[in-house]
PDB file of N, CA and C in Angstrom:
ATOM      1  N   UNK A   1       0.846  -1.176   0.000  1.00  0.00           N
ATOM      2  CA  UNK A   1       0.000   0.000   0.000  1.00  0.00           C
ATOM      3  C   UNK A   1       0.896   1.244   0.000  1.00  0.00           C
ATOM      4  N   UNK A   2       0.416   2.187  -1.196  1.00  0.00           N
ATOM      5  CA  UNK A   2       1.177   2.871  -1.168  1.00  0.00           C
ATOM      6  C   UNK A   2       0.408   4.522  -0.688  1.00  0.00           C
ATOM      7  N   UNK A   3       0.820   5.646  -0.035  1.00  0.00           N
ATOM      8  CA  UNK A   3       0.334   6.518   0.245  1.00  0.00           C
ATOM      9  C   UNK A   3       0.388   7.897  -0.120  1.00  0.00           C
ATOM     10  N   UNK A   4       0.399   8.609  -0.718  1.00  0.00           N
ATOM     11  CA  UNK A   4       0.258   9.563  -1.818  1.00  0.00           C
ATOM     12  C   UNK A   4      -0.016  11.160  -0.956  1.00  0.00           C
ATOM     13  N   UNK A   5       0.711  11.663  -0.366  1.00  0.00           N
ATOM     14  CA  UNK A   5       0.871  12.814   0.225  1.00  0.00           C
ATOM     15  C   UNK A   5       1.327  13.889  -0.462  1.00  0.00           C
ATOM     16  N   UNK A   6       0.680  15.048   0.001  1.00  0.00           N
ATOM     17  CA  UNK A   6       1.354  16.572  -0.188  1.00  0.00           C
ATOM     18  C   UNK A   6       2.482  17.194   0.086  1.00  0.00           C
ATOM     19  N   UNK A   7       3.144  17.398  -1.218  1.00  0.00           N
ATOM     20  CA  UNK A   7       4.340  18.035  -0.938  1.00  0.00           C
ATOM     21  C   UNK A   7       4.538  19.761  -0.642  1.00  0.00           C
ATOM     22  N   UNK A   8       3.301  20.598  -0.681  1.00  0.00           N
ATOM     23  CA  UNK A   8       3.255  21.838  -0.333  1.00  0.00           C
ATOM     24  C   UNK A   8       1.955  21.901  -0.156  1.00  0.00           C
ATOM     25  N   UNK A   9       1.753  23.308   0.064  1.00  0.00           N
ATOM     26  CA  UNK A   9       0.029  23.683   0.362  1.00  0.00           C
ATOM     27  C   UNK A   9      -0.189  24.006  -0.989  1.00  0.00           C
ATOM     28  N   UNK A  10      -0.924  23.502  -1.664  1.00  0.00           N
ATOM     29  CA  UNK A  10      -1.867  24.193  -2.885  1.00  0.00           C
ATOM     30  C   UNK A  10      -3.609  23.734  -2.186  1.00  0.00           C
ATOM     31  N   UNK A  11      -3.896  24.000  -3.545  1.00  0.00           N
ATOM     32  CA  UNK A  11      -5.801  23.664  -4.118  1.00  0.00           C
ATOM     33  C   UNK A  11      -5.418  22.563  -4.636  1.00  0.00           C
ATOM     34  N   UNK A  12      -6.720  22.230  -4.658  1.00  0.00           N
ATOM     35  CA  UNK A  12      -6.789  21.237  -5.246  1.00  0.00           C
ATOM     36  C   UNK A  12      -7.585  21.108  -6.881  1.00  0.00           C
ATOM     37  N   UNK A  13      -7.112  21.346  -7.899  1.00  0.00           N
ATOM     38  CA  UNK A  13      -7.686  22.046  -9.245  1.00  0.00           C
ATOM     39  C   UNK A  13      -8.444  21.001  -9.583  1.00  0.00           C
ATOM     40  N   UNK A  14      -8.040  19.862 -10.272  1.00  0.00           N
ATOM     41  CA  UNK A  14      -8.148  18.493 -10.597  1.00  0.00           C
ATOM     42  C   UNK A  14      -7.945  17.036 -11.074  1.00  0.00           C
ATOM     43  N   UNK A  15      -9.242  16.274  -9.923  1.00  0.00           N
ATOM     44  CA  UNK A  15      -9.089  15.221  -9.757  1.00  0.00           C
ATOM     45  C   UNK A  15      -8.726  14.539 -11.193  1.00  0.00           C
ATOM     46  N   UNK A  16      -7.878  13.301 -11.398  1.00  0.00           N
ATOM     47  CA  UNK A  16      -7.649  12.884 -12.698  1.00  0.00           C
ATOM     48  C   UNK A  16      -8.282  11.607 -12.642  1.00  0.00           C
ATOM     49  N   UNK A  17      -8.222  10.754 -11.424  1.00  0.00           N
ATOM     50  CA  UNK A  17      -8.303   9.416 -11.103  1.00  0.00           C
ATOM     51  C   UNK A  17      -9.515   9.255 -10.224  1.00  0.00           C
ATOM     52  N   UNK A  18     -10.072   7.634 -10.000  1.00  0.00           N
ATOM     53  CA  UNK A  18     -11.007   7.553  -9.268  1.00  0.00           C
ATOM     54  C   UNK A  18     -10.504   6.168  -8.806  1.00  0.00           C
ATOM     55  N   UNK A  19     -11.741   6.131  -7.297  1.00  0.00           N
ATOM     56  CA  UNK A  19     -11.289   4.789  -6.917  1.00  0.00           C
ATOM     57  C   UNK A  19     -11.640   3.562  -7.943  1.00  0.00           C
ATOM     58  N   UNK A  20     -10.715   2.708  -7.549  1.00  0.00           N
ATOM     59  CA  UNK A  20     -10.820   1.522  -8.520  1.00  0.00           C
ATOM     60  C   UNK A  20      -9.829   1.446 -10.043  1.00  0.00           C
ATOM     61  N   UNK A  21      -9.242   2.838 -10.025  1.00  0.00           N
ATOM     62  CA  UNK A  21      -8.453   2.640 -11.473  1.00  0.00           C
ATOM     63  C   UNK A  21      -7.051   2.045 -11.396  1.00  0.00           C
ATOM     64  N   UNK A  22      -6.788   1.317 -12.044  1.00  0.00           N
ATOM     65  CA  UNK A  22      -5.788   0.927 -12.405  1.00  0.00           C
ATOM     66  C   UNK A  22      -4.717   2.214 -12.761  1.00  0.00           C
ATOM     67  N   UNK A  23      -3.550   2.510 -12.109  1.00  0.00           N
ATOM     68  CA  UNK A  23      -3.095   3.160 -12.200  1.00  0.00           C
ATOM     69  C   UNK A  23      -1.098   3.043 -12.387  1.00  0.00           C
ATOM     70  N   UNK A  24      -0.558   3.328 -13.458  1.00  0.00           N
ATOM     71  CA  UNK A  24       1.134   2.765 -13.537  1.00  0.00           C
ATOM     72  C   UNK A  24       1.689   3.868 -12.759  1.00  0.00           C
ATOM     73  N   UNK A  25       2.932   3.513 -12.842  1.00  0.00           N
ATOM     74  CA  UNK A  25       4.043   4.330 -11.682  1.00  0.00           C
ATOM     75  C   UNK A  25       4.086   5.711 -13.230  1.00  0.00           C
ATOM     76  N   UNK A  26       4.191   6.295 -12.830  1.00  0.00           N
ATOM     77  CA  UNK A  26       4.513   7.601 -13.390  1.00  0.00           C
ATOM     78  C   UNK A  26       3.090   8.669 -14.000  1.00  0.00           C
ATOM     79  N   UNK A  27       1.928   7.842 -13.781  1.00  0.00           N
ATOM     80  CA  UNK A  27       0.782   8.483 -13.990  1.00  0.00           C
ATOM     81  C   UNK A  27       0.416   9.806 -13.298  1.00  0.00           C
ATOM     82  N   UNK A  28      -0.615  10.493 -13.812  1.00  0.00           N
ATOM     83  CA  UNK A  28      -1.416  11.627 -13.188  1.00  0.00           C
ATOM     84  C   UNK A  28      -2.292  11.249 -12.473  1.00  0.00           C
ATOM     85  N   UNK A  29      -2.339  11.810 -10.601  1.00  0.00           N
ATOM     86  CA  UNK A  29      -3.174  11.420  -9.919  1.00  0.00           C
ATOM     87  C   UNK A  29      -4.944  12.445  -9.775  1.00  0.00           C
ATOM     88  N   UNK A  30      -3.571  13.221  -9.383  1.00  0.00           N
ATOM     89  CA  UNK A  30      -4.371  14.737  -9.367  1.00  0.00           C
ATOM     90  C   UNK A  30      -3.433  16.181  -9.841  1.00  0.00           C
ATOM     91  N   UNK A  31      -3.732  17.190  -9.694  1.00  0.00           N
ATOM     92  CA  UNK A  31      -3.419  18.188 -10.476  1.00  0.00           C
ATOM     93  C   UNK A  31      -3.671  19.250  -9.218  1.00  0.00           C
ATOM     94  N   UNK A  32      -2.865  19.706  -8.751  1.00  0.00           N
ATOM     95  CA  UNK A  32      -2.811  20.888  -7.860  1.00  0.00           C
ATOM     96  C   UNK A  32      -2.736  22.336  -8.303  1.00  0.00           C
ATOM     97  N   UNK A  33      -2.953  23.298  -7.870  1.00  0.00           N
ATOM     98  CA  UNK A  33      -2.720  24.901  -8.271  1.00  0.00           C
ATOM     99  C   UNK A  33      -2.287  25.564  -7.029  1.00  0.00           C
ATOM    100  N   UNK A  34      -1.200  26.001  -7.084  1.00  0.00           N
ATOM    101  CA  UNK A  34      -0.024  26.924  -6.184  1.00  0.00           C
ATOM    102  C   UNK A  34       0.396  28.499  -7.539  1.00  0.00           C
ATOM    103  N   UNK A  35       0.056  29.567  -6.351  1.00  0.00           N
ATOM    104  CA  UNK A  35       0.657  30.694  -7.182  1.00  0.00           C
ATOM    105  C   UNK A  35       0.598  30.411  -8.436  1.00  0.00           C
ATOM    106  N   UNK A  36      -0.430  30.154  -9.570  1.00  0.00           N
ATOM    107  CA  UNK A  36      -0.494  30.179 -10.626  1.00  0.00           C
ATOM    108  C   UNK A  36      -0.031  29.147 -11.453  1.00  0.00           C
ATOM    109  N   UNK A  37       0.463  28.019 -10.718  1.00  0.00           N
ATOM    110  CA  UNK A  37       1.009  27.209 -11.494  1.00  0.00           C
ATOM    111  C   UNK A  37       0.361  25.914 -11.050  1.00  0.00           C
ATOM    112  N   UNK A  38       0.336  25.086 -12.284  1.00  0.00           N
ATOM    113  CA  UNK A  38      -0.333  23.540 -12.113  1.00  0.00           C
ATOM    114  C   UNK A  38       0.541  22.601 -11.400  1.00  0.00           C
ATOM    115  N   UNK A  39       0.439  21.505 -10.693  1.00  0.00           N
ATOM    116  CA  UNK A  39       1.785  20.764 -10.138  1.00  0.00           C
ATOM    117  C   UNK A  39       0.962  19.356 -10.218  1.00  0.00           C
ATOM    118  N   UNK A  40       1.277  18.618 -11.060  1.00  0.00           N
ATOM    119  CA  UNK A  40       0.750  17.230 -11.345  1.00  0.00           C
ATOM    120  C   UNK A  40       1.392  16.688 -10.576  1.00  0.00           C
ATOM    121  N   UNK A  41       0.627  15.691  -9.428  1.00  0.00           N
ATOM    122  CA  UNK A  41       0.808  14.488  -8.424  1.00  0.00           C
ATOM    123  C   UNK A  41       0.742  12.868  -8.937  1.00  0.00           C
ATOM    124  N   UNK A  42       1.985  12.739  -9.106  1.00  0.00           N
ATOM    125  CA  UNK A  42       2.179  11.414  -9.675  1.00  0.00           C
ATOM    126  C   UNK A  42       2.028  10.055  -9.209  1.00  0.00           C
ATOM    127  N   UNK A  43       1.741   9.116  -9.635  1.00  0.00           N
ATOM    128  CA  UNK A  43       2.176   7.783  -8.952  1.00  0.00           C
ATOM    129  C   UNK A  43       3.735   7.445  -9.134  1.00  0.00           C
ATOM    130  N   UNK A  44       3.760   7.114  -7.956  1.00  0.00           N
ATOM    131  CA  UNK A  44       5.384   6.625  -7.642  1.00  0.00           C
ATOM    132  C   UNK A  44       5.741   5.036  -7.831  1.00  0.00           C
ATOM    133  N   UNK A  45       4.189   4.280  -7.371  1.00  0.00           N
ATOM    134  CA  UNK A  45       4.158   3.106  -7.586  1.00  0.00           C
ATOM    135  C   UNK A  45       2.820   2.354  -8.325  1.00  0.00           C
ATOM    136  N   UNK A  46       3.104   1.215  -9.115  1.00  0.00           N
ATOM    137  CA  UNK A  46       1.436   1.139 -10.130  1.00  0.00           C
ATOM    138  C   UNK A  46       1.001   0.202  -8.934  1.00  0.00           C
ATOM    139  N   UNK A  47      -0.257  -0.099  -9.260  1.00  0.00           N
ATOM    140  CA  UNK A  47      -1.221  -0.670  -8.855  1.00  0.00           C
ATOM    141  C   UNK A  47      -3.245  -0.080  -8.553  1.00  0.00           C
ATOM    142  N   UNK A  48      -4.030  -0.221  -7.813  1.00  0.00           N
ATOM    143  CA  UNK A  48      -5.060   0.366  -8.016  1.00  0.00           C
ATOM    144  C   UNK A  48      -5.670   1.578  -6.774  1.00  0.00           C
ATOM    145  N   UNK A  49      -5.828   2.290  -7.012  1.00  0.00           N
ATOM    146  CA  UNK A  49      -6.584   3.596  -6.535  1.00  0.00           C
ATOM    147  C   UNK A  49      -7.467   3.006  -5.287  1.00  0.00           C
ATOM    148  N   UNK A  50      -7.082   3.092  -3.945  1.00  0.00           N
ATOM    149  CA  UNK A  50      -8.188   2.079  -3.526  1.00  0.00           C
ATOM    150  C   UNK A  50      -8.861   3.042  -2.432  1.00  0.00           C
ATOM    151  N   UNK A  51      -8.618   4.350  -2.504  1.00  0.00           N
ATOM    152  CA  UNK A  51      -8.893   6.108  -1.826  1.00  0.00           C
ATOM    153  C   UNK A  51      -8.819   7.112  -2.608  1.00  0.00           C
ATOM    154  N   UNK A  52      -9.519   7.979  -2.750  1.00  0.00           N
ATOM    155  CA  UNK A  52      -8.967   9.604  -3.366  1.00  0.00           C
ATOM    156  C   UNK A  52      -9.696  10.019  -1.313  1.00  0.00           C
ATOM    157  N   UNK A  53      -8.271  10.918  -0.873  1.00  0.00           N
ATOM    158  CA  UNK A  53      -9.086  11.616   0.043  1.00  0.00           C
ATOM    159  C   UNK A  53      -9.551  12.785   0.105  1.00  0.00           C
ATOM    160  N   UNK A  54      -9.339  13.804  -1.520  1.00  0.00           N
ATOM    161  CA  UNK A  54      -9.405  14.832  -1.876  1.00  0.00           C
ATOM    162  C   UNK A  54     -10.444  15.362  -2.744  1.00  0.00           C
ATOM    163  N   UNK A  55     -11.172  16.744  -2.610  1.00  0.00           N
ATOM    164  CA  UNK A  55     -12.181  17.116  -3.428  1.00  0.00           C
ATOM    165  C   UNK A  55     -11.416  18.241  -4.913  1.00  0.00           C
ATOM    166  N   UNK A  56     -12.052  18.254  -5.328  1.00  0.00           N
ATOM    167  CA  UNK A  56     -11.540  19.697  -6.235  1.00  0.00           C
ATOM    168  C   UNK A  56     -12.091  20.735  -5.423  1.00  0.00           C
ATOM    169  N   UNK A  57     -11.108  21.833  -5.220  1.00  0.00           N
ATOM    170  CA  UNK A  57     -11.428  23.180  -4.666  1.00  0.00           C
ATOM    171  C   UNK A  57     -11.242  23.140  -3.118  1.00  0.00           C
ATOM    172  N   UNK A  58     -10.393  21.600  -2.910  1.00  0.00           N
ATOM    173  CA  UNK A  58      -9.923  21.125  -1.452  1.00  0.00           C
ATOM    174  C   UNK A  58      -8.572  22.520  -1.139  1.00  0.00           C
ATOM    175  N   UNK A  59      -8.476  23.184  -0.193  1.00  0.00           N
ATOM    176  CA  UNK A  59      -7.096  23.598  -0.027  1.00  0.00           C
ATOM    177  C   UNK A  59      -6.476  22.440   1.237  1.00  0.00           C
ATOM    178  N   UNK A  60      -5.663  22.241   0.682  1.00  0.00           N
ATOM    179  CA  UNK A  60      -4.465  21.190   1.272  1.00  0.00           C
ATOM    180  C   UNK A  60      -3.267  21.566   1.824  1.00  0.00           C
ATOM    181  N   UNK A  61      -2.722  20.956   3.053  1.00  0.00           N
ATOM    182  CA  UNK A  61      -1.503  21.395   3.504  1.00  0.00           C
ATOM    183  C   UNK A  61      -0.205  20.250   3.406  1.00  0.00           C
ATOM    184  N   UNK A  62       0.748  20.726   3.449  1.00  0.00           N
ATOM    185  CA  UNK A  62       2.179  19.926   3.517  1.00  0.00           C
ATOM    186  C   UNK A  62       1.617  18.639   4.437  1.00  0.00           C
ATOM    187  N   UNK A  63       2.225  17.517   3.589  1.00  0.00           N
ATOM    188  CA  UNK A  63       1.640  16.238   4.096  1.00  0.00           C
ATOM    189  C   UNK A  63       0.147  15.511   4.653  1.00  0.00           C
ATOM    190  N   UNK A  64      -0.668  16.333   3.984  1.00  0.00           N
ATOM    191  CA  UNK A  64      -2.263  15.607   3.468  1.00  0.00           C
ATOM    192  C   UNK A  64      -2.145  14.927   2.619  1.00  0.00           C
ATOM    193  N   UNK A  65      -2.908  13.773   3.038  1.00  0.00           N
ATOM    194  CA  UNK A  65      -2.795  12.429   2.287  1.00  0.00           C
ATOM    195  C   UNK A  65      -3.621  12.378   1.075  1.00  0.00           C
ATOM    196  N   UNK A  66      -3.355  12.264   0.635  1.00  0.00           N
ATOM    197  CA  UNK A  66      -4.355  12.728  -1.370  1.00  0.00           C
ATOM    198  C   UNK A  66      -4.687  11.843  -1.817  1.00  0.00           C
ATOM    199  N   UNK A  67      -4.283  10.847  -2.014  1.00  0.00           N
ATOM    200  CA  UNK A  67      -4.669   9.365  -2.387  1.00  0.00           C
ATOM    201  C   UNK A  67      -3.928   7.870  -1.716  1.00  0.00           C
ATOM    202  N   UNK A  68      -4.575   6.767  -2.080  1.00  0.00           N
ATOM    203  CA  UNK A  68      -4.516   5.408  -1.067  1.00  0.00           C
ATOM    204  C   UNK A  68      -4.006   4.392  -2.802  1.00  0.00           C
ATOM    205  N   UNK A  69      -3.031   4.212  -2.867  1.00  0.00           N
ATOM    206  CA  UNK A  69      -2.547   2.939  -3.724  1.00  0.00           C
ATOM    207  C   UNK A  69      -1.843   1.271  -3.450  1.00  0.00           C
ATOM    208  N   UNK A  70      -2.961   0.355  -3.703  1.00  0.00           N
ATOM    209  CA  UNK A  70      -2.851  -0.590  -3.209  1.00  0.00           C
ATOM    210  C   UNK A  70      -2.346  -1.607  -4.287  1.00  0.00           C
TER     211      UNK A  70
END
């Protein structure tokens, strides 16, 4: 199980993934917005989506857990 945390405070712009998807290591999870800029949240490891804990228009802080990969 892998766990999918925030590396700064952004928004949360948007969701790419849902539970249940099949997802490879280098994919788009979600899509953040900081100061004007987009910051795509990747998978680090494949397997399936088995959480999103995030909404669009979520503001998020350093180390909120964003998604559950199992």
């Amino acid at each position: 199980m892998a766990e999918v945390r925030a590396e700064m405070v952004a928004n949360v712009w948007k969701i790419v993934v849902a539970e249940g998807d099949d997802v490879a290591e280098g994919d788009t999870l979600v899509i953040l917005e900081s100061m004007k800029m987009e910051i795509p949240v990747i998978a680090e490891d494949p397997g399936v989506v088995t959480a999103v804990k995030v909404a669009e228009g979520d503001v998020i802080q350093e180390g909120d857990l964003i998604a559950v990969i199992d």
